[in-house]
N, C-alpha and C. Protein backbone atom coordinates (compact mmCIF):
# COMPACT_ATOMS: atom_id res chain seq x y z
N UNK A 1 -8.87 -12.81 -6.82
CA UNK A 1 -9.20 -11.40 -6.70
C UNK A 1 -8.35 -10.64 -7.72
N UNK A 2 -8.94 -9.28 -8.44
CA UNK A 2 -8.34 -8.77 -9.19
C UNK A 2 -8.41 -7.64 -9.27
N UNK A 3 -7.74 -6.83 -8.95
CA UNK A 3 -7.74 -4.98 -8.17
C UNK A 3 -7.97 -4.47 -9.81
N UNK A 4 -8.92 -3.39 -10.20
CA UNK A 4 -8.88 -2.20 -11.36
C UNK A 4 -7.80 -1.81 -11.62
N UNK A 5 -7.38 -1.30 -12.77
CA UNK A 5 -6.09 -0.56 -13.34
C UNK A 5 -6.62 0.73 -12.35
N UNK A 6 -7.31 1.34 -11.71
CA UNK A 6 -7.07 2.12 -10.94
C UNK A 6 -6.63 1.89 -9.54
N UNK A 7 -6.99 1.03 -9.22
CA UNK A 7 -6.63 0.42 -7.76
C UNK A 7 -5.19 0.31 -7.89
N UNK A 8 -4.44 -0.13 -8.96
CA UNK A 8 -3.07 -0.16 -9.54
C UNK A 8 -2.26 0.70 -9.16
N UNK A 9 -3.01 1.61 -10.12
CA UNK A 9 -2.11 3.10 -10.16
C UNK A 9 -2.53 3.76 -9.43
N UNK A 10 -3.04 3.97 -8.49
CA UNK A 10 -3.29 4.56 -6.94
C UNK A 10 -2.01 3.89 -6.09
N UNK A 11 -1.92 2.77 -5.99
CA UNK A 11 -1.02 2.22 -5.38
C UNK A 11 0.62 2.20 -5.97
N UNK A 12 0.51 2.48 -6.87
CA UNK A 12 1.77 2.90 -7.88
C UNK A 12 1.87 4.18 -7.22
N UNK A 13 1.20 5.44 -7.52
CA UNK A 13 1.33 6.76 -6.96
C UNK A 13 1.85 7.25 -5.68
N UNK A 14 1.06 6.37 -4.51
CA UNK A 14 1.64 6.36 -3.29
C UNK A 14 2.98 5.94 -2.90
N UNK A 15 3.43 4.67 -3.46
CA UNK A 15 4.58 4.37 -3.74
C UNK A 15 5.56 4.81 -3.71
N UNK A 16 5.55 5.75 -4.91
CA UNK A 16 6.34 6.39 -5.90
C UNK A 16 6.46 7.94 -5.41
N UNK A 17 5.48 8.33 -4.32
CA UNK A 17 5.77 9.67 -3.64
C UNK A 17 6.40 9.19 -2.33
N UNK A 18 5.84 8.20 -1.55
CA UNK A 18 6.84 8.14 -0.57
C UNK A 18 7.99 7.73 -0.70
N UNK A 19 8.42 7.29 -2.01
CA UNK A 19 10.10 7.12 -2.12
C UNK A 19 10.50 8.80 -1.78
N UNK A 20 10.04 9.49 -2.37
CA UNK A 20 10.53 11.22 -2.08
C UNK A 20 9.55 12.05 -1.53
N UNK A 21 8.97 11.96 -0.48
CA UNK A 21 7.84 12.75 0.46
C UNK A 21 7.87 13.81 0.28
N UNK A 22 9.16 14.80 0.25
CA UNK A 22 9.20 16.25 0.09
C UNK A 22 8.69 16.72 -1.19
N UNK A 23 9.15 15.76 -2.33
CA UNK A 23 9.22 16.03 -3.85
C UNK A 23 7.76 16.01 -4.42
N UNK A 24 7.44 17.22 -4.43
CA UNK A 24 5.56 17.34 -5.40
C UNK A 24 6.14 16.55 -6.58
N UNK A 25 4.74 15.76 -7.10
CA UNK A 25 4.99 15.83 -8.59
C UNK A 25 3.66 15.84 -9.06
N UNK A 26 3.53 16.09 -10.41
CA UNK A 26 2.36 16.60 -11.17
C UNK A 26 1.85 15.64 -12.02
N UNK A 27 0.97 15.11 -11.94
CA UNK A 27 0.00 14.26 -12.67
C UNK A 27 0.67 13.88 -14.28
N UNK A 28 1.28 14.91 -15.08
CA UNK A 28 1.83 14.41 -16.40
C UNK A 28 3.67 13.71 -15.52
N UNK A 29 3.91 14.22 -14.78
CA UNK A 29 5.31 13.37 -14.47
C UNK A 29 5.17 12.22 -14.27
N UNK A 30 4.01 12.02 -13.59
CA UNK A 30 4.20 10.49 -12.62
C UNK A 30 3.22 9.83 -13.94
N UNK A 31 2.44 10.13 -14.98
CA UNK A 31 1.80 9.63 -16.28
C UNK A 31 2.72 8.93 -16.78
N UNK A 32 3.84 9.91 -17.00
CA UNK A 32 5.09 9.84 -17.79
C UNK A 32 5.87 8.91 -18.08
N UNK A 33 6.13 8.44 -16.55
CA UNK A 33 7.26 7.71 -15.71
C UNK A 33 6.36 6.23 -15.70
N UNK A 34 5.41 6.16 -15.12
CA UNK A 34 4.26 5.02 -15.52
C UNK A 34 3.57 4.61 -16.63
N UNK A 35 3.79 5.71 -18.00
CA UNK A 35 3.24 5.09 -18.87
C UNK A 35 1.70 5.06 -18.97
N UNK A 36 1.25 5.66 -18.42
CA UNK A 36 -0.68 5.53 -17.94
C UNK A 36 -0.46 6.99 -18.90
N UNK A 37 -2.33 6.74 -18.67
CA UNK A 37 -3.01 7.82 -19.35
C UNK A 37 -3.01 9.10 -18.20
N UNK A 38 -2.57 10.09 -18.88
CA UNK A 38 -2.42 11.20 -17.98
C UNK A 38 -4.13 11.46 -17.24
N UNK A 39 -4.72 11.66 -18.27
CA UNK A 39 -6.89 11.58 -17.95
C UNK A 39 -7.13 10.80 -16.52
N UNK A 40 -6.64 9.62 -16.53
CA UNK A 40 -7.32 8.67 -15.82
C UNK A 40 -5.92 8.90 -14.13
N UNK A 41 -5.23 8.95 -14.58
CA UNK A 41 -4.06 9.26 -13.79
C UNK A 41 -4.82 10.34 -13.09
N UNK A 42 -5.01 11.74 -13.13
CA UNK A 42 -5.73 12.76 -12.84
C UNK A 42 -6.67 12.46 -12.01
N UNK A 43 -7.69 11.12 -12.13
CA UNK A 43 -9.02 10.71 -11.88
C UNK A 43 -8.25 10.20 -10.46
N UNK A 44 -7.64 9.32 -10.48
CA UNK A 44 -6.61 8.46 -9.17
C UNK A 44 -6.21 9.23 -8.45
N UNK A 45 -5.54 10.25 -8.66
CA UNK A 45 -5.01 11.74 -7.87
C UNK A 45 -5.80 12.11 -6.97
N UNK A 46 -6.69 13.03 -7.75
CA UNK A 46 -8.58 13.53 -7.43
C UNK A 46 -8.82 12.14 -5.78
N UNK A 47 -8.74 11.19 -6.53
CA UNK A 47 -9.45 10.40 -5.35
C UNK A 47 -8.80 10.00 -4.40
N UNK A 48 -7.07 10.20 -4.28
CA UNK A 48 -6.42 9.64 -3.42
C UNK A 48 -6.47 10.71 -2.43
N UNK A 49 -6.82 12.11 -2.79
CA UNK A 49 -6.62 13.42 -2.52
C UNK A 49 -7.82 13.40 -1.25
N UNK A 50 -8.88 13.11 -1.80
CA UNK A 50 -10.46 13.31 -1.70
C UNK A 50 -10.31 12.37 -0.18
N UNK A 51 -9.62 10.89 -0.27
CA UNK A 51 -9.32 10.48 0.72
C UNK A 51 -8.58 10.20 1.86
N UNK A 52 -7.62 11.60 1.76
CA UNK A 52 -6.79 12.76 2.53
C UNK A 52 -5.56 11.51 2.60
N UNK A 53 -5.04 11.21 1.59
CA UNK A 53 -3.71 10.41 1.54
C UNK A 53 -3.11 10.96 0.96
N UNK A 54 -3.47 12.39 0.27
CA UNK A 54 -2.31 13.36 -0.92
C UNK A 54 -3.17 14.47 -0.60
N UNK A 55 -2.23 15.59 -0.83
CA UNK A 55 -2.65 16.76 -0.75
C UNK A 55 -2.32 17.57 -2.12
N UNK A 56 -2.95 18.29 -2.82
CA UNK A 56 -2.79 19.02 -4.09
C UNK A 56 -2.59 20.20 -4.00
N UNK A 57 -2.05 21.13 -4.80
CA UNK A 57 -1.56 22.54 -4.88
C UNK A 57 -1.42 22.47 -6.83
N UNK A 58 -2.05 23.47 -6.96
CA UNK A 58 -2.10 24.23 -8.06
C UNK A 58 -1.09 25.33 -8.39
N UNK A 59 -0.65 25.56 -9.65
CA UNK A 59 0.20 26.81 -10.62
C UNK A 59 1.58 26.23 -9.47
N UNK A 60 2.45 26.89 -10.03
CA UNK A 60 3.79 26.79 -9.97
C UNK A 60 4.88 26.25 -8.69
N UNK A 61 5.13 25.53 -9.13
CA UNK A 61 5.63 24.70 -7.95
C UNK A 61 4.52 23.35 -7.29
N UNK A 62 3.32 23.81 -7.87
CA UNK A 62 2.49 22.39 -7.16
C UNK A 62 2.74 21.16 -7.52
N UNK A 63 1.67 20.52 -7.41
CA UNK A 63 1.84 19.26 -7.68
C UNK A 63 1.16 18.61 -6.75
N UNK A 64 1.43 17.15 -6.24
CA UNK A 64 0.61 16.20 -5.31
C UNK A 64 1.85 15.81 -4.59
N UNK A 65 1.95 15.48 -2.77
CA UNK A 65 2.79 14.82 -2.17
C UNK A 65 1.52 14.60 -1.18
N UNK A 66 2.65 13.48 -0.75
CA UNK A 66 1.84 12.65 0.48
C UNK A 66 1.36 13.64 1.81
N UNK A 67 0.19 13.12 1.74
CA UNK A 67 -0.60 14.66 3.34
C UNK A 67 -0.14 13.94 4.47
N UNK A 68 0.38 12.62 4.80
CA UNK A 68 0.47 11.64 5.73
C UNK A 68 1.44 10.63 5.99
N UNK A 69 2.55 10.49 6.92
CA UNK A 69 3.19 9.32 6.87
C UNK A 69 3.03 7.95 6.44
N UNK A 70 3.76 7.76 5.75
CA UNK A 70 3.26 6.69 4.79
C UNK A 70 3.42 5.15 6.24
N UNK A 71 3.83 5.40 7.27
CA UNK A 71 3.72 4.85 8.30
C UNK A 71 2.07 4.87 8.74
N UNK A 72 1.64 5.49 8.46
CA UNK A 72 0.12 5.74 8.69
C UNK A 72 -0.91 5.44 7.96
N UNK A 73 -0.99 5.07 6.48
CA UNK A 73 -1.60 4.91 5.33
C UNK A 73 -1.29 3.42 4.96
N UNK A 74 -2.55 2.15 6.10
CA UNK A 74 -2.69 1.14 5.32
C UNK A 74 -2.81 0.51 3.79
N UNK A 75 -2.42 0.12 3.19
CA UNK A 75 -2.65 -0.62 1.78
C UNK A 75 -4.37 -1.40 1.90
N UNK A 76 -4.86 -2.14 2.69
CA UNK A 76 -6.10 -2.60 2.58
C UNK A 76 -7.20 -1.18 2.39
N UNK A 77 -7.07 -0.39 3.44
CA UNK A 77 -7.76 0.69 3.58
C UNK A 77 -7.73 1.31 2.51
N UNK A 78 -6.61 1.84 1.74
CA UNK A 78 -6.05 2.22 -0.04
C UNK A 78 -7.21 0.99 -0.71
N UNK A 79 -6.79 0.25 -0.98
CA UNK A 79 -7.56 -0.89 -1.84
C UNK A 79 -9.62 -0.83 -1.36
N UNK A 80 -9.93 -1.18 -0.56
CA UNK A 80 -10.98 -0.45 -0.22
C UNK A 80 -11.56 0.64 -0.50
N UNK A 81 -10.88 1.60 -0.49
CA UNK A 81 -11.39 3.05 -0.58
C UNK A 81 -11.65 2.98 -2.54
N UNK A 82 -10.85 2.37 -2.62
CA UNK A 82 -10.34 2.82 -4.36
C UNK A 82 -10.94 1.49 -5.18
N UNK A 83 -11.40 0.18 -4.27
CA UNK A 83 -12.50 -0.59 -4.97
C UNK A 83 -13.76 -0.52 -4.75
N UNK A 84 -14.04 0.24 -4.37
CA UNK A 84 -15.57 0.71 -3.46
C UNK A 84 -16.81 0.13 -3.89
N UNK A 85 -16.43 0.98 -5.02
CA UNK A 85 -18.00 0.80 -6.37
C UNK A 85 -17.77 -0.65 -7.22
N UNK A 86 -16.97 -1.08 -6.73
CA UNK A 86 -16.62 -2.13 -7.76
C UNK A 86 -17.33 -3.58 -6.93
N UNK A 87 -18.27 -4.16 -7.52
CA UNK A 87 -18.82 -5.84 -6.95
C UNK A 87 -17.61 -6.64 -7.36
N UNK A 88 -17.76 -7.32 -6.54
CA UNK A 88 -16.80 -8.65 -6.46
C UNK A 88 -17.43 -9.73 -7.27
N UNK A 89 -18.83 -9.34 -7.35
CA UNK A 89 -19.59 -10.49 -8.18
C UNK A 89 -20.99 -9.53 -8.45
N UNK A 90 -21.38 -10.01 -9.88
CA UNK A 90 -22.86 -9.48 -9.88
C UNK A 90 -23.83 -9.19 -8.36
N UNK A 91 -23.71 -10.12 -7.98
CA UNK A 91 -24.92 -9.92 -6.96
C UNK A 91 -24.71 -9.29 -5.88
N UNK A 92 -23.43 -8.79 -5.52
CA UNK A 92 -22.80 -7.32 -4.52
C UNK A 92 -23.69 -5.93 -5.42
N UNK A 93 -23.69 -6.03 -6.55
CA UNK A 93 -24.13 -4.55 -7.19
C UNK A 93 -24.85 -4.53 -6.85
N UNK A 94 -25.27 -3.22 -6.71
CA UNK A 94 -26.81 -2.30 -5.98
C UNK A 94 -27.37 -2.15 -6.99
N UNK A 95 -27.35 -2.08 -8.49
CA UNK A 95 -28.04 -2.15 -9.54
C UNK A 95 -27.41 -3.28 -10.42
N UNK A 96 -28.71 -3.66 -11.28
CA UNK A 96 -28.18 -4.77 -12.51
C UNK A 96 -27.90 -6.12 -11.88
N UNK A 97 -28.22 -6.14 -11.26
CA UNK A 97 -28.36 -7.84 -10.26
C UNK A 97 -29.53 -8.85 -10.81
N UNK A 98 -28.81 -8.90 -11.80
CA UNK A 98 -30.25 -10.18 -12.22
C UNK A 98 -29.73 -11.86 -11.42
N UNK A 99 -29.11 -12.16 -10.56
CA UNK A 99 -28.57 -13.36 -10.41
C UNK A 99 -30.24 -13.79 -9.85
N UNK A 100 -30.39 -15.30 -10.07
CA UNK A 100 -31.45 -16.02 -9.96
C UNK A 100 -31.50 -16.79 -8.39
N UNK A 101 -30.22 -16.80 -7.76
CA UNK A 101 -30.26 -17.60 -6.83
C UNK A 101 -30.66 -17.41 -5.61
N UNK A 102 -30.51 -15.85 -5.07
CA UNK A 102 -30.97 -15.43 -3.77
C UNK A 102 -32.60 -15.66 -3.37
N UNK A 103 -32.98 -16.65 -2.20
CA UNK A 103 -31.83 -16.31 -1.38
C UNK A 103 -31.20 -17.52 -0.64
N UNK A 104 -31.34 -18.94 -1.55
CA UNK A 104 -30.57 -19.75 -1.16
C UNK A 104 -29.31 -19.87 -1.25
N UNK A 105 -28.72 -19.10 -2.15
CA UNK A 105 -27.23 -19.27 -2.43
C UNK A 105 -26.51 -18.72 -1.38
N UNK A 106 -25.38 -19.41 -1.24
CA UNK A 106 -24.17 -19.56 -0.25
C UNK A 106 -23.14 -18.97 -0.59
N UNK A 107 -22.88 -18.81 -1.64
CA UNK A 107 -21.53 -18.14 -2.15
C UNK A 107 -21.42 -16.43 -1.88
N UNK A 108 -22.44 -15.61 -1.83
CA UNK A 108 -22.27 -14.47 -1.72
C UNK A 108 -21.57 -14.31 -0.13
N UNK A 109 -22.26 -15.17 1.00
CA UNK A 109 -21.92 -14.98 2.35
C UNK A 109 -19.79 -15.23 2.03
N UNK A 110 -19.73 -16.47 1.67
CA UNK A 110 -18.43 -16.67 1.49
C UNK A 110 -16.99 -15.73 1.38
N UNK A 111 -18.01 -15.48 -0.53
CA UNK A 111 -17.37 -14.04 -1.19
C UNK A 111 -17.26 -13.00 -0.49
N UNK A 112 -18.28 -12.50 0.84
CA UNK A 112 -18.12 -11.18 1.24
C UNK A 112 -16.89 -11.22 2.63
N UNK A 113 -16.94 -12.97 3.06
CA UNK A 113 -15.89 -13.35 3.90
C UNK A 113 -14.54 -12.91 3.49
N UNK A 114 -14.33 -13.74 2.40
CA UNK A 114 -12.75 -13.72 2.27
C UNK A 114 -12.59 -12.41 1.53
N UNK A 115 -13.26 -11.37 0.97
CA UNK A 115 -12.92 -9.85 0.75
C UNK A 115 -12.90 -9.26 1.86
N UNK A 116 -13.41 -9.38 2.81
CA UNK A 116 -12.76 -8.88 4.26
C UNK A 116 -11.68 -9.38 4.77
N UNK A 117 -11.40 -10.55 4.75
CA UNK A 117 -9.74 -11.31 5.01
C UNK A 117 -8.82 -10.45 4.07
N UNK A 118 -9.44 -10.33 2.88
CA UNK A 118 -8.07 -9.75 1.51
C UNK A 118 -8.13 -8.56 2.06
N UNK A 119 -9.40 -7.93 2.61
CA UNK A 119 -8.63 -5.88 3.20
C UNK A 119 -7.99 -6.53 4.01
N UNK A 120 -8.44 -7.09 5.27
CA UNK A 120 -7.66 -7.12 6.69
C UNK A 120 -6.11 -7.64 6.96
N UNK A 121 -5.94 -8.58 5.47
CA UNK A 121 -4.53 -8.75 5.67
C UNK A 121 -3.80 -7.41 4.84
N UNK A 122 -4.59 -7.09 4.19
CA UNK A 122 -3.32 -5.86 3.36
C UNK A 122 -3.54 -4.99 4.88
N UNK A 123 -4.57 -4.83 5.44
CA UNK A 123 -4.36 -3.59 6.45
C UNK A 123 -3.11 -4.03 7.39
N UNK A 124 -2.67 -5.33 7.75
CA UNK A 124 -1.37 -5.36 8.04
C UNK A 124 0.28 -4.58 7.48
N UNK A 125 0.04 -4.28 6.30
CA UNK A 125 0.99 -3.61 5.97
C UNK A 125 0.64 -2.23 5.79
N UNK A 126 1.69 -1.13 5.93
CA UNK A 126 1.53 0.11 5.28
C UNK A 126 2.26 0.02 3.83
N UNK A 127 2.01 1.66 3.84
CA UNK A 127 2.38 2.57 2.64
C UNK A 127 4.57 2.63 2.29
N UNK A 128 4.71 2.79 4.12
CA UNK A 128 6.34 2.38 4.49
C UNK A 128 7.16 1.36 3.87
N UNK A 129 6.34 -0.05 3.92
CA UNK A 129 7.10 -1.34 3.73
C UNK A 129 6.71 -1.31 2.36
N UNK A 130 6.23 -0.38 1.50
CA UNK A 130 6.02 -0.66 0.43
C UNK A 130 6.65 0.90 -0.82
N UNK A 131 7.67 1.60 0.60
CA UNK A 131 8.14 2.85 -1.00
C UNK A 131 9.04 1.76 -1.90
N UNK A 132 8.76 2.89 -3.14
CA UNK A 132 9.33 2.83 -4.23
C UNK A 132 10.54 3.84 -4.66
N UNK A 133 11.72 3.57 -4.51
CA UNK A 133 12.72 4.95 -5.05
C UNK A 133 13.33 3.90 -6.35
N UNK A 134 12.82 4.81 -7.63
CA UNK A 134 13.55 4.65 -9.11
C UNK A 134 14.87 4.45 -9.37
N UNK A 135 15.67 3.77 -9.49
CA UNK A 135 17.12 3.60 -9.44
C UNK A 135 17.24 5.00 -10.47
N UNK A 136 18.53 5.22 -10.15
CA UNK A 136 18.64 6.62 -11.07
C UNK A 136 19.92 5.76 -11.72
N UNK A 137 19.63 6.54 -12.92
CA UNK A 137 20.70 5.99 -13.90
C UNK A 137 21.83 7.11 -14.41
């Protein structure tokens, strides 16, 4: 299995705010500090937001912090939400599915098995067992 550079940095983001829950930060800081594209960074925000795990505030002083105890905010459920649109294999897509084999093939039942094992064990952990605080130098 192989999570999107967004699935990444969604999970980087959460991280990296619950090391400091109180502390907003703004889409070019946490770009900054990660090295990502501020654009696509923005896009991850937008959606972590959309799926009430961050809350946003605009002009001065805003920024993004966590809407939710990070005691509360599974990692599978994160990974899910944020691989959604993404097939695990051609023949999961709802469009562009030319695979030849359905509907004898066996492997799709399999594939859709153990991607439910890969959420259900991350849903064992939270957002908690997984902050991030930056060593300060």
């Amino acid at each position: 299995m192989r999570l999107t550079s967004f699935t990444d940095y969604g999970l980087r983001v959460l991280m990296r705010m619950a090391g400091t829950p109180e502390q907003p930060f703004t889409t070019g800081e946490l770009a900054e500090e990660f090295r990502v594209s501020r654009n696509h960074l923005a896009k991850v925000i937008s959606t972590l937001a959309a799926n009430g795990w961050l809350e946003t505030r605009r002009g001065g002083g805003g920024g993004a912090i966590l809407a939710r105890p990070p005691e509360t905010i599974k990692l599978g459920d994160v990974v899910a939400a944020l691989e959604g649109d993404q097939a695990i294999v051609e023949c999961f897509a709802p469009e562009g599915n030319t695979c030849p084999l359905p509907p004898q093939c066996r492997l799709k039942t399999r594939l859709a098995t153990a991607n439910a094992a890969f959420i259900a064990d991350l849903n064992r952990t939270t957002l908690a067992e997984c902050i991030y605080r930056p060593e300060t130098a």
